[in-house]
N, C-alpha and C. Protein backbone atom coordinates (compact mmCIF):
# COMPACT_ATOMS: atom_id res chain seq x y z
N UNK A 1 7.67 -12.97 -6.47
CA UNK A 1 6.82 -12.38 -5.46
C UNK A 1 7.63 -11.49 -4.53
N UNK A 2 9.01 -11.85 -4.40
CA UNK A 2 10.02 -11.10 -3.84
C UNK A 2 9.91 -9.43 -4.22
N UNK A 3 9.75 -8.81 -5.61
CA UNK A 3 9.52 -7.88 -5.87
C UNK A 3 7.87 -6.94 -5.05
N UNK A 4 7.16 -7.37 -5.29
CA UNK A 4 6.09 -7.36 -4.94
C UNK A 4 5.59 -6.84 -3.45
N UNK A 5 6.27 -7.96 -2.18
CA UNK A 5 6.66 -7.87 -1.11
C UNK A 5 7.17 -6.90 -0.81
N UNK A 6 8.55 -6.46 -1.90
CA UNK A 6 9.45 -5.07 -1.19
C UNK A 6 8.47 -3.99 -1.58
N UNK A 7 7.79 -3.78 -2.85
CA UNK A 7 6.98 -2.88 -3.08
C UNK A 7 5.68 -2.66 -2.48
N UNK A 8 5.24 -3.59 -1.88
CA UNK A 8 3.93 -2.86 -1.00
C UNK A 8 4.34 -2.71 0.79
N UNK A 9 5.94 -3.26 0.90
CA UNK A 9 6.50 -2.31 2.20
C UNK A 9 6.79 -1.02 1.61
N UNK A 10 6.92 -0.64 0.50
CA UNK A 10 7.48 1.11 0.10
C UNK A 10 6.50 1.48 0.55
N UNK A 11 5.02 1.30 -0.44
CA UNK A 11 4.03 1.75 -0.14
C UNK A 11 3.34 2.26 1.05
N UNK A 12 3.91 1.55 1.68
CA UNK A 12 3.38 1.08 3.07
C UNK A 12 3.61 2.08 3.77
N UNK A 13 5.03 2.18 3.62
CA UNK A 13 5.88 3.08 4.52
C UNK A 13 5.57 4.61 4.38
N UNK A 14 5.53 4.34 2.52
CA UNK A 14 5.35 5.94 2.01
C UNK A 14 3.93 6.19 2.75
N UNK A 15 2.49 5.31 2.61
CA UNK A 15 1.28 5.82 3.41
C UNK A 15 1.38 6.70 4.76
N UNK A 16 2.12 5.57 5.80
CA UNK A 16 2.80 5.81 6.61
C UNK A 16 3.47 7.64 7.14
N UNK A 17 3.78 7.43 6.27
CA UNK A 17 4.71 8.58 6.22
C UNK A 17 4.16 10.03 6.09
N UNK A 18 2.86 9.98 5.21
CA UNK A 18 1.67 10.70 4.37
C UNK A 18 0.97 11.16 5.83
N UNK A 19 0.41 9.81 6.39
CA UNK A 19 -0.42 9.93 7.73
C UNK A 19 0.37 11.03 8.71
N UNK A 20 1.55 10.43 8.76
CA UNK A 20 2.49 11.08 9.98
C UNK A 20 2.11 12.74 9.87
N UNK A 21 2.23 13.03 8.22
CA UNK A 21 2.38 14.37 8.24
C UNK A 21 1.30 14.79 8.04
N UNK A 22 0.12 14.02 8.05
CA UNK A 22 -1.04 14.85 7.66
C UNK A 22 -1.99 14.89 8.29
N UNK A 23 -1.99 13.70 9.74
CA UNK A 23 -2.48 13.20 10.64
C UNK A 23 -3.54 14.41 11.25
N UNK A 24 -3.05 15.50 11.75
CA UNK A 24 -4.42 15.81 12.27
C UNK A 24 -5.83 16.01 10.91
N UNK A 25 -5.48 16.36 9.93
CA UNK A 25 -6.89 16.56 9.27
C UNK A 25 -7.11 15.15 8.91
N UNK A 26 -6.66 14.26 8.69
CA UNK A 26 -7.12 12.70 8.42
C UNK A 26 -7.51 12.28 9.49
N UNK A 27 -7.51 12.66 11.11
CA UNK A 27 -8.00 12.10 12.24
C UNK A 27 -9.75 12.95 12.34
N UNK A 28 -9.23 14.39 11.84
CA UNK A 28 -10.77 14.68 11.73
C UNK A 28 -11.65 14.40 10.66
N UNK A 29 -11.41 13.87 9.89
CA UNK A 29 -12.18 13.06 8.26
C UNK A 29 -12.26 11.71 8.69
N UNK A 30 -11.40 11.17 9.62
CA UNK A 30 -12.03 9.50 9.81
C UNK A 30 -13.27 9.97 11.23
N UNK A 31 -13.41 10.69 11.69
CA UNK A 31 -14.34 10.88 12.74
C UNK A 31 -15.81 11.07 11.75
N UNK A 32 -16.13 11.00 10.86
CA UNK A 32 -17.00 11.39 9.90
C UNK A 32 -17.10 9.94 9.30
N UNK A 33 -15.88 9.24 8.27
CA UNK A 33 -15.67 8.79 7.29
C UNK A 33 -14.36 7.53 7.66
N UNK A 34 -14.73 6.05 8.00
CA UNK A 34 -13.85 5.61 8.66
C UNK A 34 -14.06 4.17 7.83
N UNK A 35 -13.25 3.09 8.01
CA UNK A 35 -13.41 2.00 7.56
C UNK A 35 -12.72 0.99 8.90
N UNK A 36 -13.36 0.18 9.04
CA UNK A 36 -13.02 -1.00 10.25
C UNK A 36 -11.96 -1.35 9.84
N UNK A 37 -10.73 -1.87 10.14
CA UNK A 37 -9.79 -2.79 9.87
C UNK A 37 -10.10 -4.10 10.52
N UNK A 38 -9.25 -5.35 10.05
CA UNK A 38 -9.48 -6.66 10.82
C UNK A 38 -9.08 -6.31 12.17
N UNK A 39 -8.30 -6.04 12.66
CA UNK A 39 -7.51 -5.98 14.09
C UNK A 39 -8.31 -4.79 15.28
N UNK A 40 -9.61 -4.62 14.38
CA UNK A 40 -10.68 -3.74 15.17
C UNK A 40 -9.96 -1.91 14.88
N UNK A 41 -9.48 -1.74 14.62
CA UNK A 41 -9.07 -0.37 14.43
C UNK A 41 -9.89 0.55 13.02
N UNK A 42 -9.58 1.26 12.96
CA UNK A 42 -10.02 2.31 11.73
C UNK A 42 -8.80 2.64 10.91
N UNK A 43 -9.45 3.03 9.32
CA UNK A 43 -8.33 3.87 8.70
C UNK A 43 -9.06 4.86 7.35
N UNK A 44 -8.82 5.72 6.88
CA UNK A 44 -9.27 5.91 6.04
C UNK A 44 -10.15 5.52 4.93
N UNK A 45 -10.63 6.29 4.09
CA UNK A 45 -11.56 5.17 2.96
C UNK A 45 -10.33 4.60 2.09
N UNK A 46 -10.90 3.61 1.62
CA UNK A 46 -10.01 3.27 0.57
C UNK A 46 -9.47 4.06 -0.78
N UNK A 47 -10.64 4.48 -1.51
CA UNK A 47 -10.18 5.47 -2.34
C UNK A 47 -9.73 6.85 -2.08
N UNK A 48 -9.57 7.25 -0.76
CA UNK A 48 -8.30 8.09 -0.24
C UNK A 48 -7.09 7.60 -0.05
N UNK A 49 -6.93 6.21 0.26
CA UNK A 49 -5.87 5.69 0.68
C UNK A 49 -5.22 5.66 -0.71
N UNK A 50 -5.78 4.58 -2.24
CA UNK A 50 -5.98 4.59 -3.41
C UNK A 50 -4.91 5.95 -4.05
N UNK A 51 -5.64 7.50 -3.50
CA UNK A 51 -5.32 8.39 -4.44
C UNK A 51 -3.81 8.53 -3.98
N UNK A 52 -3.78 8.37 -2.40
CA UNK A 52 -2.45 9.19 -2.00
C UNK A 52 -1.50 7.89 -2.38
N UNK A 53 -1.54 7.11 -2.13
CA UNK A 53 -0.43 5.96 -2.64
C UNK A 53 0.07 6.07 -3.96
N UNK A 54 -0.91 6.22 -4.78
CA UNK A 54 -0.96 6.28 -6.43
C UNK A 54 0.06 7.74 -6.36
N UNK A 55 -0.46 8.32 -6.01
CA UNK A 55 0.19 9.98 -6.00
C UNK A 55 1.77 9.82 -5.37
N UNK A 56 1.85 8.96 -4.17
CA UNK A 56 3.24 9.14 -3.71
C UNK A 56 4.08 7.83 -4.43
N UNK A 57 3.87 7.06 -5.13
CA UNK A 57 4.69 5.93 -5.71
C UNK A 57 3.75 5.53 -7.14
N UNK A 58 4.62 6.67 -8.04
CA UNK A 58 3.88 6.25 -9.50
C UNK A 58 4.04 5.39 -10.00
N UNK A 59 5.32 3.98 -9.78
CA UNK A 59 4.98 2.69 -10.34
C UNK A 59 3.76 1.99 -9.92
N UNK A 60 3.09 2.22 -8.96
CA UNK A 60 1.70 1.82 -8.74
C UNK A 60 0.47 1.85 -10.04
N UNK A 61 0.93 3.17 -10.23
CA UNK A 61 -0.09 3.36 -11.59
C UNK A 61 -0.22 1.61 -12.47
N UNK A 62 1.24 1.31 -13.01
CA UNK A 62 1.65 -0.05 -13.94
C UNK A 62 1.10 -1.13 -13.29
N UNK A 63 0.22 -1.31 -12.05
CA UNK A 63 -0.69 -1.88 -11.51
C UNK A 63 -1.90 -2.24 -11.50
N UNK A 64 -2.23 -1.04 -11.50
CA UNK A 64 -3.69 -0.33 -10.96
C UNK A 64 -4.59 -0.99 -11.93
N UNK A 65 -4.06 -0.57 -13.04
CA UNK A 65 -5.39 -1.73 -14.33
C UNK A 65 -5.42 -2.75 -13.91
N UNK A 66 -4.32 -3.60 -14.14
CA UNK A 66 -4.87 -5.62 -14.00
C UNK A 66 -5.59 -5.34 -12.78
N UNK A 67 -5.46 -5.08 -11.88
CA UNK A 67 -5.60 -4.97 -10.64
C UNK A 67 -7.38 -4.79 -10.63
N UNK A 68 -7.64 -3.97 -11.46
CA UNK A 68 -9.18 -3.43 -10.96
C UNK A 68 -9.83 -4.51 -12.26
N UNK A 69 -8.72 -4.73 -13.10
CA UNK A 69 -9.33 -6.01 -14.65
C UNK A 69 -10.02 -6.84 -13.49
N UNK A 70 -9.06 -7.55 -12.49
CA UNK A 70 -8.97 -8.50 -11.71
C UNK A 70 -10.33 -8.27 -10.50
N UNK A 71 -10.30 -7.44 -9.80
CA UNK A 71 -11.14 -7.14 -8.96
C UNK A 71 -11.94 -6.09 -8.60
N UNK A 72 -12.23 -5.29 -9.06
CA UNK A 72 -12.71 -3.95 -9.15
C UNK A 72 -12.98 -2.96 -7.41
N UNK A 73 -13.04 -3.93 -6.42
CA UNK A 73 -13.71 -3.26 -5.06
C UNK A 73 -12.50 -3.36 -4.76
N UNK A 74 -12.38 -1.63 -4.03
CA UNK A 74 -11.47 -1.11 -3.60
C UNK A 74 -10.58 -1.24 -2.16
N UNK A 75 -12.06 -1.96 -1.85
CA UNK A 75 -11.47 -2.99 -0.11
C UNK A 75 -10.31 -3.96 -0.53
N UNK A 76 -10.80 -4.85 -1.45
CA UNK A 76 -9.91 -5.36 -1.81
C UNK A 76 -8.57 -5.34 -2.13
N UNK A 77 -8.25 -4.19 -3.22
CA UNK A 77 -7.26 -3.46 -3.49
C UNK A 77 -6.54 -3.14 -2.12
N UNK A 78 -6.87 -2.68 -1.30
CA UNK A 78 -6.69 -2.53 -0.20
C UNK A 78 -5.40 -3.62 0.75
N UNK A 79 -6.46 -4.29 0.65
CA UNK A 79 -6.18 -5.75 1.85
C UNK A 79 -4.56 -6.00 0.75
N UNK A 80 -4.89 -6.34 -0.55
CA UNK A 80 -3.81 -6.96 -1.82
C UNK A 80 -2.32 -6.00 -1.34
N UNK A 81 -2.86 -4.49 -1.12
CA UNK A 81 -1.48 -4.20 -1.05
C UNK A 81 -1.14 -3.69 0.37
N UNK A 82 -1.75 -4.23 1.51
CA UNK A 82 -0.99 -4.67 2.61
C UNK A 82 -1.31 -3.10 3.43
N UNK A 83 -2.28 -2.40 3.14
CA UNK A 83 -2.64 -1.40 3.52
C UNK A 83 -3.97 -1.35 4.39
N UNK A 84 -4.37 -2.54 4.79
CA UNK A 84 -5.72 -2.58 5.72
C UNK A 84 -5.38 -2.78 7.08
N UNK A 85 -4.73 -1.85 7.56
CA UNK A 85 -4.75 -1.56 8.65
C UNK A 85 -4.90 -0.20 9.54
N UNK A 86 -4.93 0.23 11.07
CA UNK A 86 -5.30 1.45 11.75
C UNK A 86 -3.81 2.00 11.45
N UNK A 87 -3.29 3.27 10.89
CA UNK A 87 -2.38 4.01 10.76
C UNK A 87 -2.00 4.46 11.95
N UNK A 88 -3.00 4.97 12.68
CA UNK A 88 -2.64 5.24 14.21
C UNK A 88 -1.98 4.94 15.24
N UNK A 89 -2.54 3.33 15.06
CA UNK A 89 -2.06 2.31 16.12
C UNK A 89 -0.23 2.33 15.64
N UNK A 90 0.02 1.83 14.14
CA UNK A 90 0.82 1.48 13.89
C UNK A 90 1.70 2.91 14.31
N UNK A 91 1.60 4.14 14.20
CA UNK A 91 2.30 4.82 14.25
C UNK A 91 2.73 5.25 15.89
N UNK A 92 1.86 5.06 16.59
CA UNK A 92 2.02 4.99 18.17
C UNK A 92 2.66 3.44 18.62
N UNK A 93 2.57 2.61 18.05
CA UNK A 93 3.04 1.19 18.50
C UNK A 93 4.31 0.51 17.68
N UNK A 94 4.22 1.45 16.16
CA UNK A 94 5.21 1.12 15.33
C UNK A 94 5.22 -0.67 14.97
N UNK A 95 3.65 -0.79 15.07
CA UNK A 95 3.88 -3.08 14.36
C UNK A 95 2.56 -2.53 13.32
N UNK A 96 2.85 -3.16 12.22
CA UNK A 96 1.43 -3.60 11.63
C UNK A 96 1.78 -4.85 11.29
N UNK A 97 0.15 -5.60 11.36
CA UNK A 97 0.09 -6.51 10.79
C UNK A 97 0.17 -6.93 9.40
N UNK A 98 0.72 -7.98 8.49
CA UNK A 98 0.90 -7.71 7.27
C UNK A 98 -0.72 -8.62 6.62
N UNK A 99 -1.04 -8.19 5.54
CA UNK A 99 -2.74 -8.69 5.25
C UNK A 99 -2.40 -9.80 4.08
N UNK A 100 -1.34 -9.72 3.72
CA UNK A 100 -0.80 -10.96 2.44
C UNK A 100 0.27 -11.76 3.14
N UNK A 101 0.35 -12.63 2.52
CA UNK A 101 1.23 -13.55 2.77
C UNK A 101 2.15 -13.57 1.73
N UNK A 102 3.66 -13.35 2.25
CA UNK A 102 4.51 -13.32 1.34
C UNK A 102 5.15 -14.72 0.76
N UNK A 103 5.23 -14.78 -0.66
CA UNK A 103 6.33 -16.33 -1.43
C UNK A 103 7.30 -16.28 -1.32
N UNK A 104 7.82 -17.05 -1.88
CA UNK A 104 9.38 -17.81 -1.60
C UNK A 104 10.10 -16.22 -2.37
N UNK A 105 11.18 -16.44 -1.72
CA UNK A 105 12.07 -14.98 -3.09
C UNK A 105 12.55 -15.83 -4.37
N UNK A 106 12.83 -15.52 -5.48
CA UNK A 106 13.09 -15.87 -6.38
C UNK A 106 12.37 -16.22 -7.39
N UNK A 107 11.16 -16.10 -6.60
CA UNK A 107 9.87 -15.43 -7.61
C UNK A 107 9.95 -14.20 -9.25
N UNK A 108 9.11 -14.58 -10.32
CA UNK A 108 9.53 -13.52 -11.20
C UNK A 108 8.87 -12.31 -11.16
N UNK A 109 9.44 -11.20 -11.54
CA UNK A 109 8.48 -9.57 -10.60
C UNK A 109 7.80 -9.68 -11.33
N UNK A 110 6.34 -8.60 -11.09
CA UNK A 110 5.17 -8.71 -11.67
C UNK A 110 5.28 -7.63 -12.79
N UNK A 111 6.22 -6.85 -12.67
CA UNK A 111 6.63 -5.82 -13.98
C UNK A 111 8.13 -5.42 -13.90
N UNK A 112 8.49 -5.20 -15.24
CA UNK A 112 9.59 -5.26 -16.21
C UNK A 112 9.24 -3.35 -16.64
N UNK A 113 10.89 -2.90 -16.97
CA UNK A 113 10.77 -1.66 -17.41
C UNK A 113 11.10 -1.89 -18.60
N UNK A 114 10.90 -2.19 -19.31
CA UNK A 114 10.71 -2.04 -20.78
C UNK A 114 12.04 -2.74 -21.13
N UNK A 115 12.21 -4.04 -20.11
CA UNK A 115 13.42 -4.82 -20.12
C UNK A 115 15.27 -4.15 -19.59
N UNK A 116 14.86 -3.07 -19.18
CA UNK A 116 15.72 -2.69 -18.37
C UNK A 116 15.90 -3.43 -16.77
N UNK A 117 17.30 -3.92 -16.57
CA UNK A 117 17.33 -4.37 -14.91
C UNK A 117 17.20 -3.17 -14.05
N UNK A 118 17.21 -3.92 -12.80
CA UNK A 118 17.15 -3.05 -11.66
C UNK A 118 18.38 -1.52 -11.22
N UNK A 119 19.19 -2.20 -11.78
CA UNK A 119 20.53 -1.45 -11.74
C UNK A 119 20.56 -0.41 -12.72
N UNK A 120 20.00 -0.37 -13.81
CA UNK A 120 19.72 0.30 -14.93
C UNK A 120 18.82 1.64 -14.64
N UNK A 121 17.78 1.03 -14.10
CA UNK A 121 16.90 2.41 -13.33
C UNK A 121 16.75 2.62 -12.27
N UNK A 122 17.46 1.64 -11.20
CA UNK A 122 17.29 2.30 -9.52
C UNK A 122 16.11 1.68 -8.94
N UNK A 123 15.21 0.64 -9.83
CA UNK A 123 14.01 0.09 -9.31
C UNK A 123 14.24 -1.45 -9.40
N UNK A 124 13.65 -2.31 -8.45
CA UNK A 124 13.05 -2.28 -7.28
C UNK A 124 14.25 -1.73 -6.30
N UNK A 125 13.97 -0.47 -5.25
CA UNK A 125 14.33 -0.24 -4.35
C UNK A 125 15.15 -1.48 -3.78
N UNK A 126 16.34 -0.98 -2.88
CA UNK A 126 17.28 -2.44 -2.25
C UNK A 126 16.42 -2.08 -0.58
């Protein structure tokens, strides 16, 4: 689960990062088009959030199936990878709350490169 954990902080960060730079037209598309977070805030729809994540971290793709096998609503998807929260807040306050609960490390990762280690291709990120 250790793997997992570091990969939906990439994500996270990379969203993050997306918002920072793209922030004014995503502040005028959530004034239209918004989704509640738990912590009372707003953030994008999900399947915007969905495209740009997918788009900025393509091991996501090696996900995305079981993932929708597993649950198909995109809220969900959401909350799973630690992305249901106000971008705003976090970026003016710099805390988000995390929406999963992380396991013990030493957990086994949820994908393998075709049995290549980490050192071999540079993935999972240190």
């Amino acid at each position: 689960m250790a793997f997992f954990e570091n990969f939906t902080s990439v994500i996270r960060d990379k969203w993050l990062d997306y918002f920072r730079a793209n922030r004014t037209w995503l502040e005028v598309q959530m004034k239209t088009t918004s989704v509640r977070t738990p912590e009372g805030g707003r953030r994008p729809s999900s399947f915007l959030i969905l495209g740009v994540v997918n788009a900025l971290e393509p091991k996501l793709s090696n996900l995305m199936v079981p993932f929708y096998q597993l649950n198909s609503d995109e809220d969900a998807l959401i909350d799973v990878l630690g992305l249901n929260f106000d971008p705003e807040v976090v970026l003016d306050n710099g805390e988000v709350g995390k929406t999963i609960d992380a396991a013990s490390e030493g957990d086994t990762p949820l994908l393998s490169d075709s049995g290549l280690s980490a050192s071999e291709d540079g993935w999972p990120p240190n």
